[in-house]
C-alpha atoms as a PDB file:
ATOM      1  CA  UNK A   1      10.781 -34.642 -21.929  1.00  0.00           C
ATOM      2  CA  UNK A   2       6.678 -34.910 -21.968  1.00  0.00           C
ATOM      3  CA  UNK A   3       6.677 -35.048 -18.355  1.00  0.00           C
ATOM      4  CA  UNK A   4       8.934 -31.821 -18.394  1.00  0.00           C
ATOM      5  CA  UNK A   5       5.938 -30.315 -20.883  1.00  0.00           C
ATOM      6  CA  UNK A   6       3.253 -31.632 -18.850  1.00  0.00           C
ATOM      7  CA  UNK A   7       4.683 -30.122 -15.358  1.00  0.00           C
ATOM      8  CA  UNK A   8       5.368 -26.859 -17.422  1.00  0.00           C
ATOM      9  CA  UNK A   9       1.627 -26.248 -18.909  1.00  0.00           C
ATOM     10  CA  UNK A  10       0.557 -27.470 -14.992  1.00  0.00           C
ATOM     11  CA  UNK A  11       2.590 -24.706 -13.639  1.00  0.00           C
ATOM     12  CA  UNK A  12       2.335 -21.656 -15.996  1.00  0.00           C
ATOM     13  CA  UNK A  13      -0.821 -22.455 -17.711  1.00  0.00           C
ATOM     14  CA  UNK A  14       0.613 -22.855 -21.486  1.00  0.00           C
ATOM     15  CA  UNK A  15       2.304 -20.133 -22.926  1.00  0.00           C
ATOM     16  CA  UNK A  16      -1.579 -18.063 -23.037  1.00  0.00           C
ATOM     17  CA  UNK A  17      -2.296 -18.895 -19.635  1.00  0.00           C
ATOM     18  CA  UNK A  18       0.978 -17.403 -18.350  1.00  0.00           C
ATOM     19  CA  UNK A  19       0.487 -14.293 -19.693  1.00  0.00           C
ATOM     20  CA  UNK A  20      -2.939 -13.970 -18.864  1.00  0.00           C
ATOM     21  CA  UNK A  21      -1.438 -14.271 -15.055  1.00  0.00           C
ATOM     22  CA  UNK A  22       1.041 -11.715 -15.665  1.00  0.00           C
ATOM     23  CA  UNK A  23      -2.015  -9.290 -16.538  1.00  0.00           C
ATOM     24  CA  UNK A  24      -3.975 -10.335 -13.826  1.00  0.00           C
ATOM     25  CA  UNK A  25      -1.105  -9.411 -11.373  1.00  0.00           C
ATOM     26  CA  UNK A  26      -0.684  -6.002 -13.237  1.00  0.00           C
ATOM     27  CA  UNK A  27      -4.292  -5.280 -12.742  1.00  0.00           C
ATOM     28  CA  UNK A  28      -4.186  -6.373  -9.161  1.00  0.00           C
ATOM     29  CA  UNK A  29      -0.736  -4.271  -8.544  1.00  0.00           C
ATOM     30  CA  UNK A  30      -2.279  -1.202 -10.314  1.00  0.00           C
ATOM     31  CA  UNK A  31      -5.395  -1.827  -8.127  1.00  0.00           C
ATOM     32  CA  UNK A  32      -3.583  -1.691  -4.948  1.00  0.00           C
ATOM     33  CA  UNK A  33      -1.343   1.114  -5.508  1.00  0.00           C
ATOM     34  CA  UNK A  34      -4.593   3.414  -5.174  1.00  0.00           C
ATOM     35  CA  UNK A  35      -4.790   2.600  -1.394  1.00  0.00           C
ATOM     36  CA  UNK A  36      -0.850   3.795  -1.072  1.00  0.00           C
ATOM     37  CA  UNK A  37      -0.826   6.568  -3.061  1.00  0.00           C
ATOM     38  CA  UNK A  38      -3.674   7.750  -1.257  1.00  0.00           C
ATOM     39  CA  UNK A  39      -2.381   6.668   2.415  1.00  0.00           C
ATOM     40  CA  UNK A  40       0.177   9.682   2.636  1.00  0.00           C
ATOM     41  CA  UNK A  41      -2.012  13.045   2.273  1.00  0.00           C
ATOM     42  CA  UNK A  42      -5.071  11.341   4.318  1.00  0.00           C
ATOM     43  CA  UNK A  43      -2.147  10.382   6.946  1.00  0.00           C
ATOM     44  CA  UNK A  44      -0.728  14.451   6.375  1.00  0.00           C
ATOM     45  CA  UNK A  45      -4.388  16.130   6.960  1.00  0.00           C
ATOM     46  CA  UNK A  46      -4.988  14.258  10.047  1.00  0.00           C
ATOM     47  CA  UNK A  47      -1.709  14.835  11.550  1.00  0.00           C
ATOM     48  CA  UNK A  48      -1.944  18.390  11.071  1.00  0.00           C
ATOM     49  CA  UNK A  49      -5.616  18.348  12.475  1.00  0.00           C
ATOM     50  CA  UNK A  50      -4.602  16.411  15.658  1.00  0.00           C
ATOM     51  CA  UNK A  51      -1.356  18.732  15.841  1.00  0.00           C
ATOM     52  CA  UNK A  52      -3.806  21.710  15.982  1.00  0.00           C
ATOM     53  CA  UNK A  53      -5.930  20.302  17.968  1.00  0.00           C
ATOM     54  CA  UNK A  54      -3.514  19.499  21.138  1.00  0.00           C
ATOM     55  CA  UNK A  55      -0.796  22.521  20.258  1.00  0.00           C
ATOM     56  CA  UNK A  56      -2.377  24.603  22.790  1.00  0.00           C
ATOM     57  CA  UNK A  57      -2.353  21.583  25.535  1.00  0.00           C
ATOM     58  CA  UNK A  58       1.355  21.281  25.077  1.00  0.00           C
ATOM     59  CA  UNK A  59       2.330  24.850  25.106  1.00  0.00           C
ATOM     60  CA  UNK A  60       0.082  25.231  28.379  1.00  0.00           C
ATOM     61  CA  UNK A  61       2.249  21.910  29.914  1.00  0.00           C
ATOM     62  CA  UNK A  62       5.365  23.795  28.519  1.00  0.00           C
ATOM     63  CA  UNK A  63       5.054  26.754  30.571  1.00  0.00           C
ATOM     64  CA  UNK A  64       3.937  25.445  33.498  1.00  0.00           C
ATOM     65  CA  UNK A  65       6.784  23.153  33.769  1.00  0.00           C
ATOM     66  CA  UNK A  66       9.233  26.219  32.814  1.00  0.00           C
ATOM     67  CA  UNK A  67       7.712  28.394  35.511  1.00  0.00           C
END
């Protein structure tokens, strides 16, 4: 049974240690879910600038290929 203990406090740090690792990875999920939440409306704004930009390119292909 001690080497049971002993592999335990190796593995999750004692009963203090383990939760101090489940705050850590809190922190660091909370950390990166800035990046994501801000991916989608950078990703939107420069769609919608490159869309503007070329939209008159493509209807100028359009009609030429419909004439």
């Amino acid at each position: 049974m001690a080497k049971f203990a002993d592999h335990m406090e190796k593995v999750a740090g004692g009963i203090v240690g383990g939760y101090q690792k489940i705050e850590d990875g809190v922190v660091v999920g909370l950390v990166g879910m800035v990046p994501v939440a801000l991916a989608y409306p950078i990703y939107d704004r420069v769609l919608k600038k490159q869309r503007e930009k070329i939209a008159p390119e493509v209807l100028r292909l359009t009609d030429e290929l419909l004439k």
